[in-house]
C-alpha atoms as a PDB file:
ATOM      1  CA  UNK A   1     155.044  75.951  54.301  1.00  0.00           C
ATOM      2  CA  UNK A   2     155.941  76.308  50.671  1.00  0.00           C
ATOM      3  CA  UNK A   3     158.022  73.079  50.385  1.00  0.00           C
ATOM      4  CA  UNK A   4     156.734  70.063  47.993  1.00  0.00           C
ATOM      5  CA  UNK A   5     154.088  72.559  46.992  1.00  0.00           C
ATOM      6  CA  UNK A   6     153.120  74.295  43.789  1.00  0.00           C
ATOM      7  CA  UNK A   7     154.802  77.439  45.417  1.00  0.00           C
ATOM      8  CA  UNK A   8     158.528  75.700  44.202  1.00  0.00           C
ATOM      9  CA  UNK A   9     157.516  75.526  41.207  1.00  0.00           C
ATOM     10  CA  UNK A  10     159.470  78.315  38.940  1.00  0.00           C
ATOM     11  CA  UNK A  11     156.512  78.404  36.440  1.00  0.00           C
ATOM     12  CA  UNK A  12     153.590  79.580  38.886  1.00  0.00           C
ATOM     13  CA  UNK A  13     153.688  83.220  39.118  1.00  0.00           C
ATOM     14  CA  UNK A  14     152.987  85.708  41.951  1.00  0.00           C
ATOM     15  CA  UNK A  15     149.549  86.207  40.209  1.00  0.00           C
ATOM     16  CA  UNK A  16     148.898  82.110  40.794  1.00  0.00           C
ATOM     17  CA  UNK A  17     149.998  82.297  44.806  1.00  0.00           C
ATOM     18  CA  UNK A  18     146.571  83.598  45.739  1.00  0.00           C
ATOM     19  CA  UNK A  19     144.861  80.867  44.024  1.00  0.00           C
ATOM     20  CA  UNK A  20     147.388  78.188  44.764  1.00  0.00           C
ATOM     21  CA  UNK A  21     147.025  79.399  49.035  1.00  0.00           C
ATOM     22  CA  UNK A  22     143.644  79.322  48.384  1.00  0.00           C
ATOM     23  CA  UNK A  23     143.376  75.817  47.191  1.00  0.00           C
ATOM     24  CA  UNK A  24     145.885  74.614  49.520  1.00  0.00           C
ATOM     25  CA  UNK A  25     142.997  74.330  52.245  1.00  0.00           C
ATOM     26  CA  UNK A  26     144.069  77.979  53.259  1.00  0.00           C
ATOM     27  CA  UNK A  27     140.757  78.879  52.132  1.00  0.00           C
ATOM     28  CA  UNK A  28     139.636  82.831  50.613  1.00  0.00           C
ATOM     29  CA  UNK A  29     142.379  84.487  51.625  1.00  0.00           C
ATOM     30  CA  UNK A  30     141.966  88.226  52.956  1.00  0.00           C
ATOM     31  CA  UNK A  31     144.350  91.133  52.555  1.00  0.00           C
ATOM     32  CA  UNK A  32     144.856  94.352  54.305  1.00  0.00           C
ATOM     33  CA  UNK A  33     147.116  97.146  53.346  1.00  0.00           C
ATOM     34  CA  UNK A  34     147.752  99.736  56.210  1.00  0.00           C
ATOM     35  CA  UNK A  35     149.232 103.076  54.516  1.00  0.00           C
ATOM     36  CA  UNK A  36     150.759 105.947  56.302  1.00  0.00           C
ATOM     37  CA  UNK A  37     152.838 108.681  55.709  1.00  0.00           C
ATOM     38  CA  UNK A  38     154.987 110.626  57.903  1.00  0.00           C
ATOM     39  CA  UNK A  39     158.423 112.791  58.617  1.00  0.00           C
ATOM     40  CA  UNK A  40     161.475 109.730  58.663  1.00  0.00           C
ATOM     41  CA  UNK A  41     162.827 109.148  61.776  1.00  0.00           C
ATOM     42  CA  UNK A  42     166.708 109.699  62.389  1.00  0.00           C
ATOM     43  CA  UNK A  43     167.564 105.970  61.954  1.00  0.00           C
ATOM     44  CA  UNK A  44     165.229 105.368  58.669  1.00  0.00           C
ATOM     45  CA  UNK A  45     166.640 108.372  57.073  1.00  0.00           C
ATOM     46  CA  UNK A  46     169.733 107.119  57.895  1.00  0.00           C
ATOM     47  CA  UNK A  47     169.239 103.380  56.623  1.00  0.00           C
ATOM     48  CA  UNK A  48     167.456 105.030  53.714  1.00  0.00           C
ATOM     49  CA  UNK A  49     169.979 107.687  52.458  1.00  0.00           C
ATOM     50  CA  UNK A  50     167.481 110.029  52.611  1.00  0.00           C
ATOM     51  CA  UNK A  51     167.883 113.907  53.392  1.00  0.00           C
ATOM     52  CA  UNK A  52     166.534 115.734  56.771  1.00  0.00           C
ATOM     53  CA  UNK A  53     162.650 116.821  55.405  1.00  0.00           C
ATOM     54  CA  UNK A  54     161.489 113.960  53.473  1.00  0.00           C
ATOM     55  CA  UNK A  55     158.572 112.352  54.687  1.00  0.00           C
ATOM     56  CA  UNK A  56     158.314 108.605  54.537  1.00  0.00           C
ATOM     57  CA  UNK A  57     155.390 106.176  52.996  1.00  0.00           C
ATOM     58  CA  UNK A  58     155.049 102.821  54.610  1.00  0.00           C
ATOM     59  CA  UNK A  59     152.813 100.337  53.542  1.00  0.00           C
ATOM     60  CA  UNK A  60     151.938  97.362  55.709  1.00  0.00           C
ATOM     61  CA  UNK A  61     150.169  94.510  54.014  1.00  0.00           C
ATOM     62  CA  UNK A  62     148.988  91.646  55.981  1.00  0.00           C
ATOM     63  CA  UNK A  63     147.440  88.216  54.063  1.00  0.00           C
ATOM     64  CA  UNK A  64     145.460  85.881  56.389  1.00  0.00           C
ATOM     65  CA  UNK A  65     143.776  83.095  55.781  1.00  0.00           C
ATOM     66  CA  UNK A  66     140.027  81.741  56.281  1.00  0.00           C
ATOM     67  CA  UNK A  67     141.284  80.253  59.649  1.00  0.00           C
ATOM     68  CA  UNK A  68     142.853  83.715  61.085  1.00  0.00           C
ATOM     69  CA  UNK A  69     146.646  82.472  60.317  1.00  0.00           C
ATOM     70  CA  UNK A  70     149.041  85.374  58.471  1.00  0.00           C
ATOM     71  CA  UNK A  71     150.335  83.955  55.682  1.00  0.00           C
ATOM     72  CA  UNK A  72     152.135  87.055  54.715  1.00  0.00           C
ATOM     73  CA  UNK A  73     153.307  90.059  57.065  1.00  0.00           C
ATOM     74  CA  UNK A  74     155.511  92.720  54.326  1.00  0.00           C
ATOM     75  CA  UNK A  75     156.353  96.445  55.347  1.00  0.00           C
ATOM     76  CA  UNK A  76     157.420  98.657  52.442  1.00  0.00           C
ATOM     77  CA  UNK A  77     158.882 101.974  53.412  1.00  0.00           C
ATOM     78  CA  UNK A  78     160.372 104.867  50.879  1.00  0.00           C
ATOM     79  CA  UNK A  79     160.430 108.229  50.080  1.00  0.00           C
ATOM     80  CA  UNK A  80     156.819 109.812  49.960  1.00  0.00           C
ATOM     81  CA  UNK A  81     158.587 112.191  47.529  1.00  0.00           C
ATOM     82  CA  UNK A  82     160.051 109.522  45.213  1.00  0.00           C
ATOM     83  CA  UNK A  83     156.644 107.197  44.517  1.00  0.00           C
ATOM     84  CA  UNK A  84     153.113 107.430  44.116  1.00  0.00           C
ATOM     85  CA  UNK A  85     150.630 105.135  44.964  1.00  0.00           C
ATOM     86  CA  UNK A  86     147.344 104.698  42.861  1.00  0.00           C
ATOM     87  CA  UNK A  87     143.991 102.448  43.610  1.00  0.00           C
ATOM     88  CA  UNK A  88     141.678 101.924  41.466  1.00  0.00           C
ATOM     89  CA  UNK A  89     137.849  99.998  42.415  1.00  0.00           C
ATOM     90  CA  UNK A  90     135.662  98.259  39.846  1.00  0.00           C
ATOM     91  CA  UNK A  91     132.547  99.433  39.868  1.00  0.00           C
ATOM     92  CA  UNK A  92     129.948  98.388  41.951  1.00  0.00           C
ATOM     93  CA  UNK A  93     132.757  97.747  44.715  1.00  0.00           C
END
């Protein structure tokens, strides 16, 4: 999708992606982030290095566009213990 498009270029920054998706007939673009936090299961912990106890953050964030198609599926997952997540709204939002 990204080839001959402003997305190879080096210069345009992850900031510019929205805008460049957006322009690229994409349309607005819509995100959702899904997060959760919960004990690890034997095979994250084990992936993960992480000791029996820990409980696990996962974030999913999904990007679609103004026609329905993901653009962007990530999932983040770490040590609830080792990060912390902050949101802030403008106001009025």
């Amino acid at each position: 999708m990204a080839r001959g498009t402003l997305l190879e270029d080096p210069e345009v920054s992850l900031a510019d992606i929205r805008g460049v998706l957006e322009g690229a007939a994409h349309g607005p673009l819509r995100r959702v982030e899904t997060i959760t936090a919960r004990p690890c299961t034997a095979a994250e912990r084990e992936v993960l290095a992480l000791p029996r106890g820990v409980c696990l953050q996962r974030v999913i964030r999904t990007v679609i566009d103004g026609a329905g198609t993901v653009l962007e599926l990530t999932d983040w997952r770490w040590s609830a213990e080792a990060y912390e997540l902050t949101r802030g709204l403008k106001p009025g939002r």
